[in-house]
N, C-alpha and C. Protein backbone atom coordinates (compact mmCIF):
# COMPACT_ATOMS: atom_id res chain seq x y z
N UNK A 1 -12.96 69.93 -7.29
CA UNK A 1 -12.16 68.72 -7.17
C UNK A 1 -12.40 67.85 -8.39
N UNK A 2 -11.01 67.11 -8.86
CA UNK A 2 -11.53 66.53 -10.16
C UNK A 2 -12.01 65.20 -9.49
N UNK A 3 -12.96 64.32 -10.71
CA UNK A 3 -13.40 63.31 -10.40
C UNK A 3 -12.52 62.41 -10.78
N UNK A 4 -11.47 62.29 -11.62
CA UNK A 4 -10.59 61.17 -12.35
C UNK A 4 -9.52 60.76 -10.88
N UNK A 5 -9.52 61.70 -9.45
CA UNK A 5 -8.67 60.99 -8.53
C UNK A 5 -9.24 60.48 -7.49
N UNK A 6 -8.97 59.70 -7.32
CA UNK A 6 -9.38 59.02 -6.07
C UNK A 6 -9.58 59.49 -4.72
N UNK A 7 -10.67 60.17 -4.03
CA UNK A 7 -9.69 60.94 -2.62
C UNK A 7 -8.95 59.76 -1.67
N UNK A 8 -7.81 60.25 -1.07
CA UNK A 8 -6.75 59.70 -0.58
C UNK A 8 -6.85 58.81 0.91
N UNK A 9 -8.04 58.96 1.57
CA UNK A 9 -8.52 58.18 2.48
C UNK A 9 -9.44 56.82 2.18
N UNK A 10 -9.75 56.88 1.12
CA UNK A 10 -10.46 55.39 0.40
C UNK A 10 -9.30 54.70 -0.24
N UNK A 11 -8.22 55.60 -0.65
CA UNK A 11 -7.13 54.81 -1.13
C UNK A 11 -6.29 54.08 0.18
N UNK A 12 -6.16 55.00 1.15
CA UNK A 12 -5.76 54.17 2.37
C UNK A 12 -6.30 52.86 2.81
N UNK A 13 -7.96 53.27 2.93
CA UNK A 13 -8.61 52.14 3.55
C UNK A 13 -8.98 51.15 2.93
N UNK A 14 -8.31 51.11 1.45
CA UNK A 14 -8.06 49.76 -0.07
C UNK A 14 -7.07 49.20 0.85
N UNK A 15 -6.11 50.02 1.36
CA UNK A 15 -4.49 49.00 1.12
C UNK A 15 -4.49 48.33 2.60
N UNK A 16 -5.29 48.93 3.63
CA UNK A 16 -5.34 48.48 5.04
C UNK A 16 -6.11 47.14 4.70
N UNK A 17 -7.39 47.29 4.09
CA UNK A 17 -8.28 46.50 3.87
C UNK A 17 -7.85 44.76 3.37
N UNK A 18 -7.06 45.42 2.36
CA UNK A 18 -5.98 44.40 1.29
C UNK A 18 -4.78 43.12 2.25
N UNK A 19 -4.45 44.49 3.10
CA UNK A 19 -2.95 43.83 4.03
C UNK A 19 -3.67 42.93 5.14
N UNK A 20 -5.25 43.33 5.70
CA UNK A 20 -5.49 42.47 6.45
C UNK A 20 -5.92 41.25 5.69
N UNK A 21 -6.92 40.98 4.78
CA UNK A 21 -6.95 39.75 3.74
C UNK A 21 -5.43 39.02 3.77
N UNK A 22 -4.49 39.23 3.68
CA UNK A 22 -3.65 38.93 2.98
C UNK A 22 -2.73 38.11 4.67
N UNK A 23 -3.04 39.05 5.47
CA UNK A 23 -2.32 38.39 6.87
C UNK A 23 -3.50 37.65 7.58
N UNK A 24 -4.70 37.82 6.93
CA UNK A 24 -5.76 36.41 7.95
C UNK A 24 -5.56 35.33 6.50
N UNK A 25 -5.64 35.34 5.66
CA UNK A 25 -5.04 34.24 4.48
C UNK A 25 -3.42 33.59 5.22
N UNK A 26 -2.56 34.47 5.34
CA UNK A 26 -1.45 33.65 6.24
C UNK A 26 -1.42 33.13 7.39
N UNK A 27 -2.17 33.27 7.98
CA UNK A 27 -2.48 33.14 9.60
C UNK A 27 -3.24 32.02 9.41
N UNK A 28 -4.53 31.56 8.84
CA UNK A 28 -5.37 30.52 8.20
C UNK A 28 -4.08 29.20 7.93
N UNK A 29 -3.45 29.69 6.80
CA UNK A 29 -2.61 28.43 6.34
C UNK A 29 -1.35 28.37 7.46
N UNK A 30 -1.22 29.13 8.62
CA UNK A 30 0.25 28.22 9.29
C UNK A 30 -0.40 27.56 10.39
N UNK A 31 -1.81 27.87 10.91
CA UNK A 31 -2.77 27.83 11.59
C UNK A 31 -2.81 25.84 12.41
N UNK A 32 -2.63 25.29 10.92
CA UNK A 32 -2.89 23.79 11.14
C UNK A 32 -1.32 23.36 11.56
N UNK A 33 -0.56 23.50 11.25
CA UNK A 33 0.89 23.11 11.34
C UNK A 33 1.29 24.02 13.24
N UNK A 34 0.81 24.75 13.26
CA UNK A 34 0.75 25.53 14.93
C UNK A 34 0.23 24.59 15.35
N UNK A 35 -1.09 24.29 15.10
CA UNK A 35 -1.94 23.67 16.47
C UNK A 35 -1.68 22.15 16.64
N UNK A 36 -1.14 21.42 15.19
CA UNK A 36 -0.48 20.50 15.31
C UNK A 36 0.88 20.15 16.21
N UNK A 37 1.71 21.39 16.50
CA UNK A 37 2.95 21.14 17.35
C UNK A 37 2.64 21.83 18.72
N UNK A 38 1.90 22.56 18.59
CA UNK A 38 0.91 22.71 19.94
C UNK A 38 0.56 21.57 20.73
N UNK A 39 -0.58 20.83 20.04
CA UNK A 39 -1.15 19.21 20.58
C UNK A 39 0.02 18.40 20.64
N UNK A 40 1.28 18.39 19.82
CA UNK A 40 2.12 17.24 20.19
C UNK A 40 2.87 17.57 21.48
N UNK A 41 2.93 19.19 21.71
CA UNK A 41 4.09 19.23 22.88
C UNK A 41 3.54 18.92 24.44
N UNK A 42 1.64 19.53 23.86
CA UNK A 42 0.82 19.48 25.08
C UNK A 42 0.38 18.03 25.52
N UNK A 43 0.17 17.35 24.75
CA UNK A 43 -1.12 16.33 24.32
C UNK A 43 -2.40 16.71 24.54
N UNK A 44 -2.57 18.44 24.45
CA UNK A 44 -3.88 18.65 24.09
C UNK A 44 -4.94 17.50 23.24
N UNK A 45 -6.12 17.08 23.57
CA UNK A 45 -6.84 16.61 22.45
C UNK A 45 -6.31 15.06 22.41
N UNK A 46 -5.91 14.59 22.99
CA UNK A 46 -5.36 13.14 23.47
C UNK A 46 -4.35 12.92 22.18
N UNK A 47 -3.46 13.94 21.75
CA UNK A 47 -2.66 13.71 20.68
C UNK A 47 -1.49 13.32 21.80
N UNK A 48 -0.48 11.97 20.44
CA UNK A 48 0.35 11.09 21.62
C UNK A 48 1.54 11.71 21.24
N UNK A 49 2.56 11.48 21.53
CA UNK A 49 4.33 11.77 21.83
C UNK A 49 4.91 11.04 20.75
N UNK A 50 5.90 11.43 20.55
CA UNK A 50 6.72 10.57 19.25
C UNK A 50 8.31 10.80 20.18
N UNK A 51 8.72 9.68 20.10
CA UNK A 51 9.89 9.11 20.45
C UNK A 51 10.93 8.29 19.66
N UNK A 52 12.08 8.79 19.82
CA UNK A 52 13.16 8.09 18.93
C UNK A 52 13.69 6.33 19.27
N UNK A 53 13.52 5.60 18.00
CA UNK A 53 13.53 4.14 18.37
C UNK A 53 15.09 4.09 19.27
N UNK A 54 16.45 4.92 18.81
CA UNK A 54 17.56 4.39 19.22
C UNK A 54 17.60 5.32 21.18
N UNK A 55 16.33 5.80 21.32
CA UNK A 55 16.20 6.30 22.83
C UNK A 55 16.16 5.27 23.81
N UNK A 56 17.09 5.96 25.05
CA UNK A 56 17.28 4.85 25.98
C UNK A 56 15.60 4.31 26.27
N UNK A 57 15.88 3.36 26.54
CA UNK A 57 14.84 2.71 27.19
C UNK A 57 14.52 3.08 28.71
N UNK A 58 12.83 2.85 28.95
CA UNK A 58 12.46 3.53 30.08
C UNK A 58 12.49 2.73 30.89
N UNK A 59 12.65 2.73 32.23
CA UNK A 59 12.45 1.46 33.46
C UNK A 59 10.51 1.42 33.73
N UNK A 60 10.22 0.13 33.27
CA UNK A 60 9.14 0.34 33.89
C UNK A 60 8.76 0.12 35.24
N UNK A 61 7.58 0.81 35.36
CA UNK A 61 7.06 0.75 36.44
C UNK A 61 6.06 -0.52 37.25
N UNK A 62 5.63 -0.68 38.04
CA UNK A 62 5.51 -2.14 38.75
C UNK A 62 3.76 -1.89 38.70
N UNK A 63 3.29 -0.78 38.49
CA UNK A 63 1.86 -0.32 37.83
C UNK A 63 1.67 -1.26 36.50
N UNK A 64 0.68 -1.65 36.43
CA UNK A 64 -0.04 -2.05 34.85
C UNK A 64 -1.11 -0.95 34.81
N UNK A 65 -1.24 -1.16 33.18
CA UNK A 65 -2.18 -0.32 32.75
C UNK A 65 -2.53 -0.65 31.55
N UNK A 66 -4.07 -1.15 31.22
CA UNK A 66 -4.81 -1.63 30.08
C UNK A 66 -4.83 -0.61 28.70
N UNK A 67 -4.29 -0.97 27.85
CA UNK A 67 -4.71 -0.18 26.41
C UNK A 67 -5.73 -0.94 25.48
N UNK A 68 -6.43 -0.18 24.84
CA UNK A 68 -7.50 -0.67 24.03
C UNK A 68 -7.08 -0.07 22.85
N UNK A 69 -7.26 -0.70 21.81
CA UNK A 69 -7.09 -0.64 20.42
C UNK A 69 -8.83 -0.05 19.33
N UNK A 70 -8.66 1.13 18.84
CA UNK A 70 -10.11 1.02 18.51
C UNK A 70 -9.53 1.37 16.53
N UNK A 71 -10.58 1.18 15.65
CA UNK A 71 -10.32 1.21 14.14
C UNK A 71 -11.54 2.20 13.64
N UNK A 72 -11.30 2.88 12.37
CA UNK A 72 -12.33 3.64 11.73
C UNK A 72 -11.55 3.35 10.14
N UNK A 73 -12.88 3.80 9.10
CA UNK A 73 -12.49 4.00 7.93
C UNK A 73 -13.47 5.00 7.62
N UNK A 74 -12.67 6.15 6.88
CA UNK A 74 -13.55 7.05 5.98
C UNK A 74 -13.87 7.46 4.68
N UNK A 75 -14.54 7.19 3.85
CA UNK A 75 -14.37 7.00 2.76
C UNK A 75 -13.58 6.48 1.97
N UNK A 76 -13.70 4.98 2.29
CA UNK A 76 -12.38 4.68 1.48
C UNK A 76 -12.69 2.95 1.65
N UNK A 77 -12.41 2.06 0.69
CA UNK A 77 -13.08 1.03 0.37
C UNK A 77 -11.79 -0.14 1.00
N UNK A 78 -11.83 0.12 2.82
CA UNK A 78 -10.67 -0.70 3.28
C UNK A 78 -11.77 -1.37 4.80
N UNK A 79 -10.61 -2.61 4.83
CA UNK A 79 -11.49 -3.32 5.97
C UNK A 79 -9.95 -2.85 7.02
N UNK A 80 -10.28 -2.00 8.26
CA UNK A 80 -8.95 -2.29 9.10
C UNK A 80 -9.26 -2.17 10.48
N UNK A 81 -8.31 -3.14 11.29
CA UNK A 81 -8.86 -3.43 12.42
C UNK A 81 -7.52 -3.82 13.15
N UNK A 82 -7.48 -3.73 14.63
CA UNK A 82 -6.88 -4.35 15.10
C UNK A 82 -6.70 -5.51 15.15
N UNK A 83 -5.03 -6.21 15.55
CA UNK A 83 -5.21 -7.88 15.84
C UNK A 83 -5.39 -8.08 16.91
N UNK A 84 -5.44 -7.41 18.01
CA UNK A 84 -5.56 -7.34 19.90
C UNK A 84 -6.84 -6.64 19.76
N UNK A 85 -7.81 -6.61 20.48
CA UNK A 85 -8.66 -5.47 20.79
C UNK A 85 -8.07 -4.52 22.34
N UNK A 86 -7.22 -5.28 22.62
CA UNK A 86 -6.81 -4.85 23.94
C UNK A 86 -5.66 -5.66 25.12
N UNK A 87 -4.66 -5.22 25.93
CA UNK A 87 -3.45 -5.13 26.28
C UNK A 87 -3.51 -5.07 27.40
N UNK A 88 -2.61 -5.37 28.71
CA UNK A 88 -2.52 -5.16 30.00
C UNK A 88 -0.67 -4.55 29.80
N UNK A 89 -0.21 -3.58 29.96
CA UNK A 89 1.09 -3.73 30.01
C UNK A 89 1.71 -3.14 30.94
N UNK A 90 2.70 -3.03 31.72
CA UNK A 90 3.58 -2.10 33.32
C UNK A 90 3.76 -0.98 31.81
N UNK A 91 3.40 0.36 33.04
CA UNK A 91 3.67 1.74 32.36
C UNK A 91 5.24 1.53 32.43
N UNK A 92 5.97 1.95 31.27
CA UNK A 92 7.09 2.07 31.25
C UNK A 92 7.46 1.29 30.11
N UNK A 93 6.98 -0.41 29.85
CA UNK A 93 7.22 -0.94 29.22
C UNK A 93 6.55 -0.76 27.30
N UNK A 94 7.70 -1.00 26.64
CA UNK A 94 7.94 -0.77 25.19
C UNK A 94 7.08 -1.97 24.74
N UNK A 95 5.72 -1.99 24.05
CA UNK A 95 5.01 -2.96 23.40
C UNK A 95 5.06 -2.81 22.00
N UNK A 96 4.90 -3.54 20.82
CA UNK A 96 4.72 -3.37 19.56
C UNK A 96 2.63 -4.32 19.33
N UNK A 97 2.40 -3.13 18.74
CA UNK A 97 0.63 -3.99 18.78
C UNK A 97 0.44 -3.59 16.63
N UNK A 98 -0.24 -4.40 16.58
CA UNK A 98 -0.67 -4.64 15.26
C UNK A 98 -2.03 -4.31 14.91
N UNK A 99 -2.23 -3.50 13.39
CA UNK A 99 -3.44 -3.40 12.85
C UNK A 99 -3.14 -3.84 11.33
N UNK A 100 -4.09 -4.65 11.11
CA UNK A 100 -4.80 -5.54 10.06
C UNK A 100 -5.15 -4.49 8.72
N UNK A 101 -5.28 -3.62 7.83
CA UNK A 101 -5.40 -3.26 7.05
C UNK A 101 -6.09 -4.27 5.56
N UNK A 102 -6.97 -4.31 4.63
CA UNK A 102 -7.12 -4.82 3.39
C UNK A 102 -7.48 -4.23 2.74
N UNK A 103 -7.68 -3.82 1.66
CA UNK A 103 -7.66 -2.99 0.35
C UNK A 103 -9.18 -3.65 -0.20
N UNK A 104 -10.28 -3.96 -0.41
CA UNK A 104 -11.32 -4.62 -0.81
C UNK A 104 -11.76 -3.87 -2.20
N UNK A 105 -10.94 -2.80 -2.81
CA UNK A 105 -11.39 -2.37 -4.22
C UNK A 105 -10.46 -2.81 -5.24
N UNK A 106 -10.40 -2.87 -6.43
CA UNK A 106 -9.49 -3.49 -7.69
C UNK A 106 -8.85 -2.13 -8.08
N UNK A 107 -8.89 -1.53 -7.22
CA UNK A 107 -7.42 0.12 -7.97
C UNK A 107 -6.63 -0.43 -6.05
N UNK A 108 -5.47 0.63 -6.48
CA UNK A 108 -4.58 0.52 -5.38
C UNK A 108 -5.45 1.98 -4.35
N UNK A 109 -5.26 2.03 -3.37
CA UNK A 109 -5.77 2.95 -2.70
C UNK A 109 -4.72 3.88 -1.27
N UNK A 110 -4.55 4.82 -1.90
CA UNK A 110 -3.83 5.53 -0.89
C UNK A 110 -4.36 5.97 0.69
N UNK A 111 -4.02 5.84 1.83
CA UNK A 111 -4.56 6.50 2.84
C UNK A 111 -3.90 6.97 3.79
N UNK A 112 -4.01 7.67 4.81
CA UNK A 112 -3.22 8.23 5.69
C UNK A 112 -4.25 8.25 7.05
N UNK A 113 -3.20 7.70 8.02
CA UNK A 113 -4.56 7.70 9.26
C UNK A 113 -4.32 8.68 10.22
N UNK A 114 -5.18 9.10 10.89
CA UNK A 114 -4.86 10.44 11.99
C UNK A 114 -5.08 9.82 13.32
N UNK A 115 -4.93 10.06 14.14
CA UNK A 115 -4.60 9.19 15.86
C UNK A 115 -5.08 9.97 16.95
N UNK A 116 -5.22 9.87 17.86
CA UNK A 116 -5.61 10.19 19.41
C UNK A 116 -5.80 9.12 20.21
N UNK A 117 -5.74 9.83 21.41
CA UNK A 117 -5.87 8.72 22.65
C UNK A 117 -6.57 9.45 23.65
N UNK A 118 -8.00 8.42 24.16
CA UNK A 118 -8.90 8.95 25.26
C UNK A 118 -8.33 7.91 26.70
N UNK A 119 -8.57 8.45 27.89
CA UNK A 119 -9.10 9.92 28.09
C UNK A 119 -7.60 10.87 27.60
N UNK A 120 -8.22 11.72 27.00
CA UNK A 120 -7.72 12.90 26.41
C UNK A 120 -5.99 13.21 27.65
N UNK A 121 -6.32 13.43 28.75
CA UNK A 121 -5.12 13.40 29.60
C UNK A 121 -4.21 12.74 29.72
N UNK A 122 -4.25 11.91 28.63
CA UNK A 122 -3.32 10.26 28.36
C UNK A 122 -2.01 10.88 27.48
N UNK A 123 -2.80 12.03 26.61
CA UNK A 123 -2.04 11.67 25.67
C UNK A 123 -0.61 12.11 25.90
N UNK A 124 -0.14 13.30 26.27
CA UNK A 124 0.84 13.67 26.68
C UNK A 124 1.66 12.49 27.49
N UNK A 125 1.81 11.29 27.70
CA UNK A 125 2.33 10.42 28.32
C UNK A 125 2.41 9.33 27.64
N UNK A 126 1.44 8.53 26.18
CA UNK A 126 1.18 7.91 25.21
C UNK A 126 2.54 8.25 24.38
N UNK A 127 3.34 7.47 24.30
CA UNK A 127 4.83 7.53 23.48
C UNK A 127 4.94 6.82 22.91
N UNK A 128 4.53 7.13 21.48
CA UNK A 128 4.99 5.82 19.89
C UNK A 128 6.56 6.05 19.67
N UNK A 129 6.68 5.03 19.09
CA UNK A 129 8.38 4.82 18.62
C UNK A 129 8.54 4.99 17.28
N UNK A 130 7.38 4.01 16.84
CA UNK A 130 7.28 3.50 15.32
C UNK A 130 5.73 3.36 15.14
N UNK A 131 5.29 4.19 13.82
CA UNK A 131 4.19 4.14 13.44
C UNK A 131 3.61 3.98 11.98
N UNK A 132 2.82 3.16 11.62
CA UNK A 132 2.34 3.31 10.25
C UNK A 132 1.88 4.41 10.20
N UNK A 133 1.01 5.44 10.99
CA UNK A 133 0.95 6.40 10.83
C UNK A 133 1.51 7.40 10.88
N UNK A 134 2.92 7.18 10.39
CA UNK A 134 4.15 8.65 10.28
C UNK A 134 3.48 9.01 8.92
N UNK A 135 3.61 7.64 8.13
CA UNK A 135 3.54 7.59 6.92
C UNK A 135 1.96 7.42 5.90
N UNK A 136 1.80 8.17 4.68
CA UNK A 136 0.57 7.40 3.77
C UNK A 136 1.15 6.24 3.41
N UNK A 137 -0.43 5.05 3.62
CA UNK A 137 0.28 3.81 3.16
C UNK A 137 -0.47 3.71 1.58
N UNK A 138 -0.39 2.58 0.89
CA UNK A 138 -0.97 2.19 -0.30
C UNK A 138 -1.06 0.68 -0.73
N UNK A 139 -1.84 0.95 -0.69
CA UNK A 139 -2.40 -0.92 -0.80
C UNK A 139 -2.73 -1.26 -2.23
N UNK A 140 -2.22 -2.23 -2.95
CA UNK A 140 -2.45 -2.66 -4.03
C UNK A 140 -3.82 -3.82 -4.17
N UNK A 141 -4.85 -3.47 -5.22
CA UNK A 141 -6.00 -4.40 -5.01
C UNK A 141 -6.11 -5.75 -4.47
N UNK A 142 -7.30 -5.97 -3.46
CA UNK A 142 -7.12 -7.18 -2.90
C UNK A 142 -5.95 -7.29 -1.80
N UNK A 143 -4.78 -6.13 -1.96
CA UNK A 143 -3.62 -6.39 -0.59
C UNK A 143 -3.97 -6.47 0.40
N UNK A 144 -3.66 -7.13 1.26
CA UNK A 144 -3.47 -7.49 3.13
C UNK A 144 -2.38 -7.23 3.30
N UNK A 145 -2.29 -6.01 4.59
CA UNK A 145 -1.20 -6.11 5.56
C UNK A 145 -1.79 -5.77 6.83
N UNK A 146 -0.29 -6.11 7.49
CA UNK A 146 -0.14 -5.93 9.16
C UNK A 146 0.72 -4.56 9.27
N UNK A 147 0.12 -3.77 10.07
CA UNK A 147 1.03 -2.14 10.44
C UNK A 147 1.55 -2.46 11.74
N UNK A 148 2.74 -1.97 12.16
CA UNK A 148 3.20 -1.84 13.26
C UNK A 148 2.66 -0.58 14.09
N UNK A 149 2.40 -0.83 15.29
CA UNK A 149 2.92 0.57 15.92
C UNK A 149 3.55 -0.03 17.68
N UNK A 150 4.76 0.56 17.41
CA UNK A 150 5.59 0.64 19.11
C UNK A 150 5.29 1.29 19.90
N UNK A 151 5.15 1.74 20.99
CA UNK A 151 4.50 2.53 22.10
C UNK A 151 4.77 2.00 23.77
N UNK A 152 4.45 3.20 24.31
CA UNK A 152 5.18 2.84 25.97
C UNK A 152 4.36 4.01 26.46
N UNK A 153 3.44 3.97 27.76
CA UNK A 153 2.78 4.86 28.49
C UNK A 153 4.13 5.59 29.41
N UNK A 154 4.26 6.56 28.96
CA UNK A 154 5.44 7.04 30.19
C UNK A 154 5.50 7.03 31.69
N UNK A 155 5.99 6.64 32.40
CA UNK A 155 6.01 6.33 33.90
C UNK A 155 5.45 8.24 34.41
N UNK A 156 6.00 8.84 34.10
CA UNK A 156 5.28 10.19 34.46
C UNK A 156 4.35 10.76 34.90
N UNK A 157 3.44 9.99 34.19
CA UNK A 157 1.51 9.80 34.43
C UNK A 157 1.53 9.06 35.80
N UNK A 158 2.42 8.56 36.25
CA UNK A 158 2.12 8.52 37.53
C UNK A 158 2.36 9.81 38.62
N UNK A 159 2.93 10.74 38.23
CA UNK A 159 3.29 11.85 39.08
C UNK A 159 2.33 12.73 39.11
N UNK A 160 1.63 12.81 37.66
CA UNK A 160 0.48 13.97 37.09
C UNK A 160 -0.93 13.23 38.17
N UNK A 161 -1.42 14.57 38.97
CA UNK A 161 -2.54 14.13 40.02
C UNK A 161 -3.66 13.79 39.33
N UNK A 162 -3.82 14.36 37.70
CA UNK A 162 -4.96 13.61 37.28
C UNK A 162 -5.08 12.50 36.71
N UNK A 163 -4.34 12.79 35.52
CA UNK A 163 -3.42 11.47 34.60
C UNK A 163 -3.29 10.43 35.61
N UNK A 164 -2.52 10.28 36.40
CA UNK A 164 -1.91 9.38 37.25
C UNK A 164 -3.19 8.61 37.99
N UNK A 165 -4.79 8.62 37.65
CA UNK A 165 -5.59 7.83 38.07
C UNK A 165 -6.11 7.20 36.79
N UNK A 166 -5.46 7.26 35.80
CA UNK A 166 -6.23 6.68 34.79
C UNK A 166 -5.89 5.00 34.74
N UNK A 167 -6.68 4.19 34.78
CA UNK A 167 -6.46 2.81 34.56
C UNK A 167 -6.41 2.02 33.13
N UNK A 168 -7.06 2.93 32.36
CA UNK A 168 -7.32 2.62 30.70
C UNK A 168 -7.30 3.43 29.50
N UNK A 169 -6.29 3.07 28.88
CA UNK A 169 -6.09 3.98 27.43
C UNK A 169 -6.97 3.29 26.20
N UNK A 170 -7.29 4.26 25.55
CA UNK A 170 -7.99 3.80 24.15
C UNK A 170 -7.17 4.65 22.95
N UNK A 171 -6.49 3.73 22.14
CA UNK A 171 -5.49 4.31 21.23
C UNK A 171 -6.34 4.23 19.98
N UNK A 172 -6.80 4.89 19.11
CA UNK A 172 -7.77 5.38 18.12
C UNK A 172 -6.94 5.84 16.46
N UNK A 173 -7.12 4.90 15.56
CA UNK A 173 -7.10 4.96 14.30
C UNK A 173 -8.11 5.52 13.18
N UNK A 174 -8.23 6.64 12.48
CA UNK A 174 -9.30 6.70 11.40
C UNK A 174 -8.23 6.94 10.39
N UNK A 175 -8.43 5.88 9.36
CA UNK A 175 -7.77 6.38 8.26
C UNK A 175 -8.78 7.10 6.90
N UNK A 176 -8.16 8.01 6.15
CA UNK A 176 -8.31 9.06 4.93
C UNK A 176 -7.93 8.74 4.29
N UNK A 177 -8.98 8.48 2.95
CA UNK A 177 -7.61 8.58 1.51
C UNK A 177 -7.26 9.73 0.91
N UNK A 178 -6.13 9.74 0.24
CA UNK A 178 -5.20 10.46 0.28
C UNK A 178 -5.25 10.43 -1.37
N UNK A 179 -4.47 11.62 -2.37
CA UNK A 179 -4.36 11.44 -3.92
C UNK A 179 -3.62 10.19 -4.21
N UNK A 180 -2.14 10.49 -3.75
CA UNK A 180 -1.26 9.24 -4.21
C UNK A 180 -0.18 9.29 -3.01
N UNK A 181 0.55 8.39 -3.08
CA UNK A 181 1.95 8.16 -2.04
C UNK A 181 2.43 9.25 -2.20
N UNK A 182 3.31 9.83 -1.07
CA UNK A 182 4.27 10.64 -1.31
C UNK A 182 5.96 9.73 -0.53
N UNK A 183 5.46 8.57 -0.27
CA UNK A 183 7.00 7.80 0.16
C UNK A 183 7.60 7.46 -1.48
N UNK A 184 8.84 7.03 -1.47
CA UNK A 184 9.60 6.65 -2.96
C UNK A 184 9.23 5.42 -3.02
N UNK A 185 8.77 4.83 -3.72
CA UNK A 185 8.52 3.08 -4.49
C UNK A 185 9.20 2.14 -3.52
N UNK A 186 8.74 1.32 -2.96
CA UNK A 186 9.02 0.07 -2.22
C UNK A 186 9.50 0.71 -0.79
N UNK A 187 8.97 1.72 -0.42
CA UNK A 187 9.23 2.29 1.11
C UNK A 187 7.95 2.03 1.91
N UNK A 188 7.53 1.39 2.84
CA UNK A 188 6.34 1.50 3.55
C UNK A 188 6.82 1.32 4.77
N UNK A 189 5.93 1.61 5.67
CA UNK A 189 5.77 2.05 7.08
C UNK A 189 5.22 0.21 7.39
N UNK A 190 5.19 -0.47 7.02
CA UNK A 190 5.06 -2.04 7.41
C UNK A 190 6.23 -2.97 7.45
N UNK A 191 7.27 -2.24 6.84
CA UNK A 191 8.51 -3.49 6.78
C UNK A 191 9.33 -2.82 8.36
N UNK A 192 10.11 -4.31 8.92
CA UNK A 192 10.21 -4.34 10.06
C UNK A 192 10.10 -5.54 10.36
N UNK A 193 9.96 -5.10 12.17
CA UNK A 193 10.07 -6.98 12.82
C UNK A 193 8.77 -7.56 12.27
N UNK A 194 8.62 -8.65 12.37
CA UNK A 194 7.66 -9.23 12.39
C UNK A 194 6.24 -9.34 13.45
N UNK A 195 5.38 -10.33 13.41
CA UNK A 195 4.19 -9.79 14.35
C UNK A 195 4.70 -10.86 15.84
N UNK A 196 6.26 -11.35 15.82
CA UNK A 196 6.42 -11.82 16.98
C UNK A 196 7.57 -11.10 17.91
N UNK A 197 7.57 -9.87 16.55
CA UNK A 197 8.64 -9.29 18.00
C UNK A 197 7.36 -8.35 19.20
N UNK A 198 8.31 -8.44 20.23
CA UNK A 198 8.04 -7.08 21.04
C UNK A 198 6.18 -7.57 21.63
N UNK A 199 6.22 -9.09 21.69
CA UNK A 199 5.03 -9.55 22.12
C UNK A 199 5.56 -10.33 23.21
């Protein structure tokens, strides 16, 4: 047998070897974008609902139910916080609540915040309308703003036997910085009503 060929079963078990690399490399990268529309459809992981602003409006319910507002920063040279620490509102009803954002470094600073809501069984019933966190925001040195976010506990959670005993939501902000904006120049996720609508 010459030595210059390869025998033909190591050449097989190259290209098997190769095709699996190549389909756990694809499987890896669609991996985050799956489990992301996974958690939104489930509210696995207390991830909340996204709802269209021009959607009918819900009847609320004659139930109240307390939301708490909580803030994080991660690496990133920002002071942000809620303006409520916390809410009484009838499930059903459409609130708009505010977070405080400031920029405390002399460059502009990009960030993007990621969300959940405990207890974790909330979230699937937790329905934003409007969020600063659709969007990366960017704060110019020294900037202050106010972020919106709209939201309504869905009357539903009253039907669900577990959900349906919860008395208190905790709606959870950590924002990330990010390279740069990807919105077009003078677009932000802050313009809108003011901090007296929807109060």
């Amino acid at each position: 047998m010459s030595h210059a060929t390869t025998p033909r079963p190591h050449l097989r078990t190259a290209m098997v070897a190769g095709s699996l690399a190549i389909a756990m490399a694809g499987l890896a990268y669609a991996s985050v974008p799956l489990y992301r529309i996974f958690c939104q459809v489930t509210g696995f992981g207390g991830t909340t609902q996204v709802a269209d602003l021009a959607a009918s409006p819900v009847v609320p319910a004659a139930r109240t139910i307390r939301v708490r507002f909580d803030s994080n920063v991660r690496n990133m040279p920002w002071e942000f916080r809620p303006t409520d620490r916390q809410v009484e509102l009838r499930i059903g009803e459409r609130r708009m609540a505010f977070y405080r954002a400031a920029n405390m470094s002399d460059r502009p600073v990009t960030g993007m915040a990621t969300y959940n809501v405990s207890p974790a069984a909330a979230g699937r019933y937790f329905v934003k309308i409007q969020c600063f966190c659709f969007n990366e925001q960017t704060l110019a040195p020294g900037e202050s703003v106010d972020m919106p976010v709209i939201y309504y506990v869905d009357p539903a959670i009253l039907d669900d036997p577990d959900a349906g005993r919860i008395d208190e939501i905790t709606l959870s902000y950590t924002f990330f910085p990010v390279e740069a904006p990807k919105d077009p120049p003078g677009i932000r996720a802050t313009m809108g009503p003011g901090p007296a609508a929807g109060r």
